[in-house]
Protein backbone atom coordinates (compact mmCIF):
# COMPACT_ATOMS: atom_id res chain seq x y z
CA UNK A 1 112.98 99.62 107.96
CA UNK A 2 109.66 99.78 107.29
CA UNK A 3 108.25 101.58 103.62
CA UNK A 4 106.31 104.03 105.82
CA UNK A 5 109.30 105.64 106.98
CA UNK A 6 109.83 107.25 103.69
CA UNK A 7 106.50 107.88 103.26
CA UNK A 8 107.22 109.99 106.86
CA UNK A 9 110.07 112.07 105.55
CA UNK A 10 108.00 112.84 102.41
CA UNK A 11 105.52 114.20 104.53
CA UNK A 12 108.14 116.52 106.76
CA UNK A 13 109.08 117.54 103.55
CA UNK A 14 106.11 118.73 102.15
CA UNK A 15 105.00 120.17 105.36
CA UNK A 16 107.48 122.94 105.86
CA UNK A 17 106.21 125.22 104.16
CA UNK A 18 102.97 124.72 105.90
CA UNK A 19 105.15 124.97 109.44
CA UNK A 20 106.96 128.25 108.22
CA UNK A 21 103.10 129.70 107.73
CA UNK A 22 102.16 128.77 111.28
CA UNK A 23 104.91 129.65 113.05
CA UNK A 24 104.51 133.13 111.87
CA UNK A 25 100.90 132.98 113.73
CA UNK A 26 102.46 130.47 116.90
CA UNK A 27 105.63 129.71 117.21
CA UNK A 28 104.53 127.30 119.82
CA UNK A 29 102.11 125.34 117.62
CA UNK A 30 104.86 125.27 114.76
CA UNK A 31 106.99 124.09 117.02
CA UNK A 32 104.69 121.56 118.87
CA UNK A 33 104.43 120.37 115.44
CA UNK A 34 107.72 119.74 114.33
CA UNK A 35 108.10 117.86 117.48
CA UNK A 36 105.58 115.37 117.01
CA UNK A 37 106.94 114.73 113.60
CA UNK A 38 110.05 114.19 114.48
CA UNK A 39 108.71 111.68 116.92
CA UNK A 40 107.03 109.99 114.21
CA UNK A 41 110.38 109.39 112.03
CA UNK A 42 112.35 108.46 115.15
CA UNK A 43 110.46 105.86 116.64
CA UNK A 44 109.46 104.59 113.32
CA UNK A 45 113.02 104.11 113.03
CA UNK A 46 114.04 102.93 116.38
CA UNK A 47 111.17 100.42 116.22
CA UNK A 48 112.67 98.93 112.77
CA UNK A 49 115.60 98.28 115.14
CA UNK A 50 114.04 96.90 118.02
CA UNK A 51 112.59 93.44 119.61
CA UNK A 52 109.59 92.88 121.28
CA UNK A 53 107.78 94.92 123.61
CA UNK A 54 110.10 97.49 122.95
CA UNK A 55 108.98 97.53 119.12
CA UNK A 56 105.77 97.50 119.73
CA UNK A 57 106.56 100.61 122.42
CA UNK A 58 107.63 102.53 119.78
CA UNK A 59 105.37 101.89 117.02
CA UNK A 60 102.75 102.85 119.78
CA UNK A 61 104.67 106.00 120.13
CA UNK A 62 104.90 107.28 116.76
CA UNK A 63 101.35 106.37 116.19
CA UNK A 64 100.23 108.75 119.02
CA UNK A 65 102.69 111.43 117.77
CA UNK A 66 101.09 110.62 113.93
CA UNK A 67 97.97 111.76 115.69
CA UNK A 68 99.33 114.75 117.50
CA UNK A 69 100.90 116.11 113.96
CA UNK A 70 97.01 116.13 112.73
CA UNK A 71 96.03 117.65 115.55
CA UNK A 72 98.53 120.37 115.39
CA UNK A 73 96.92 120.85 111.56
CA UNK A 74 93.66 120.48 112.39
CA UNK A 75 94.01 123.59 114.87
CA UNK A 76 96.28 125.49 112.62
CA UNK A 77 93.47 125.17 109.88
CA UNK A 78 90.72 126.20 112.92
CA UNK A 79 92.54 129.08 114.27
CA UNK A 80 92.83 130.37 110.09
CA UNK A 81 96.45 130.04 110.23
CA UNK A 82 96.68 127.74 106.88
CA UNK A 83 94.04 126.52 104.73
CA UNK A 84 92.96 122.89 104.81
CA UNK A 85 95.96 120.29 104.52
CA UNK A 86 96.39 118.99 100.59
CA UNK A 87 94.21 115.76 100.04
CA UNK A 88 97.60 113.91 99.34
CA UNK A 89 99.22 114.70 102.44
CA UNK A 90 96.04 113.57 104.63
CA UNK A 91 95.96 110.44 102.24
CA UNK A 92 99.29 110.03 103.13
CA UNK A 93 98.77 110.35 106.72
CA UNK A 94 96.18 107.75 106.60
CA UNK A 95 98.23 105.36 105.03
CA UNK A 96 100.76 105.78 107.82
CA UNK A 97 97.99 105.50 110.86
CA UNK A 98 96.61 102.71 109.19
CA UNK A 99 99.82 100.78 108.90
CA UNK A 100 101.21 101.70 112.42
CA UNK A 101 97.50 100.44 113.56
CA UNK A 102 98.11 97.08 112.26
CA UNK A 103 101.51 96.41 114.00
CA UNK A 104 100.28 97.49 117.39
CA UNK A 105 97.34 95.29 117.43
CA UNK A 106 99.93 92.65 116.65
């Protein structure tokens, strides 16, 4: 399993609060949200598991679903739903797009 994946169920867990605020402004952005981060954990997961193409697949997937959670964020924060996201979490979130970057140029 790779270290990220904790790193990625940190990050759930400090985001719910943050998902609780916006899905009392959009439930469909809240839940759009917790989507994508779920996706992230899964195929972060799944891809510790698989071979080949189908690793790469997945770590391809959760990458683009990384991307999509700071998306989601970035239009909570420009709709004024939440404030701007905690330095650690985005530090955090760069730590898993850069490492999901590496293994799917590889």
């Amino acid at each position: 399993m790779l270290r990220i994946y904790g790193v990625v169920l940190e990050l759930i867990r400090l985001l719910v609060p943050v998902i609780r605020e916006i899905e009392r402004h959009d439930s469909d952005l809240a839940c759009q949200l917790k989507r994508a981060m779920a996706s992230v954990s899964l195929n972060i997961a799944e891809g510790s598991y698989s071979r080949g193409k189908n690793r790469l697949v997945r770590y391809h997937t959760a990458l683009g679903s990384t991307r999509e959670v700071l998306a989601c964020l970035e239009t909570a924060v420009a709709f004024g739903y939440v404030g701007q996201v905690d330095p650690t979490v985005s530090n955090s979130f760069d730590h898993v797009l850069g490492t999901l970057v590496r293994l799917v140029r590889h």
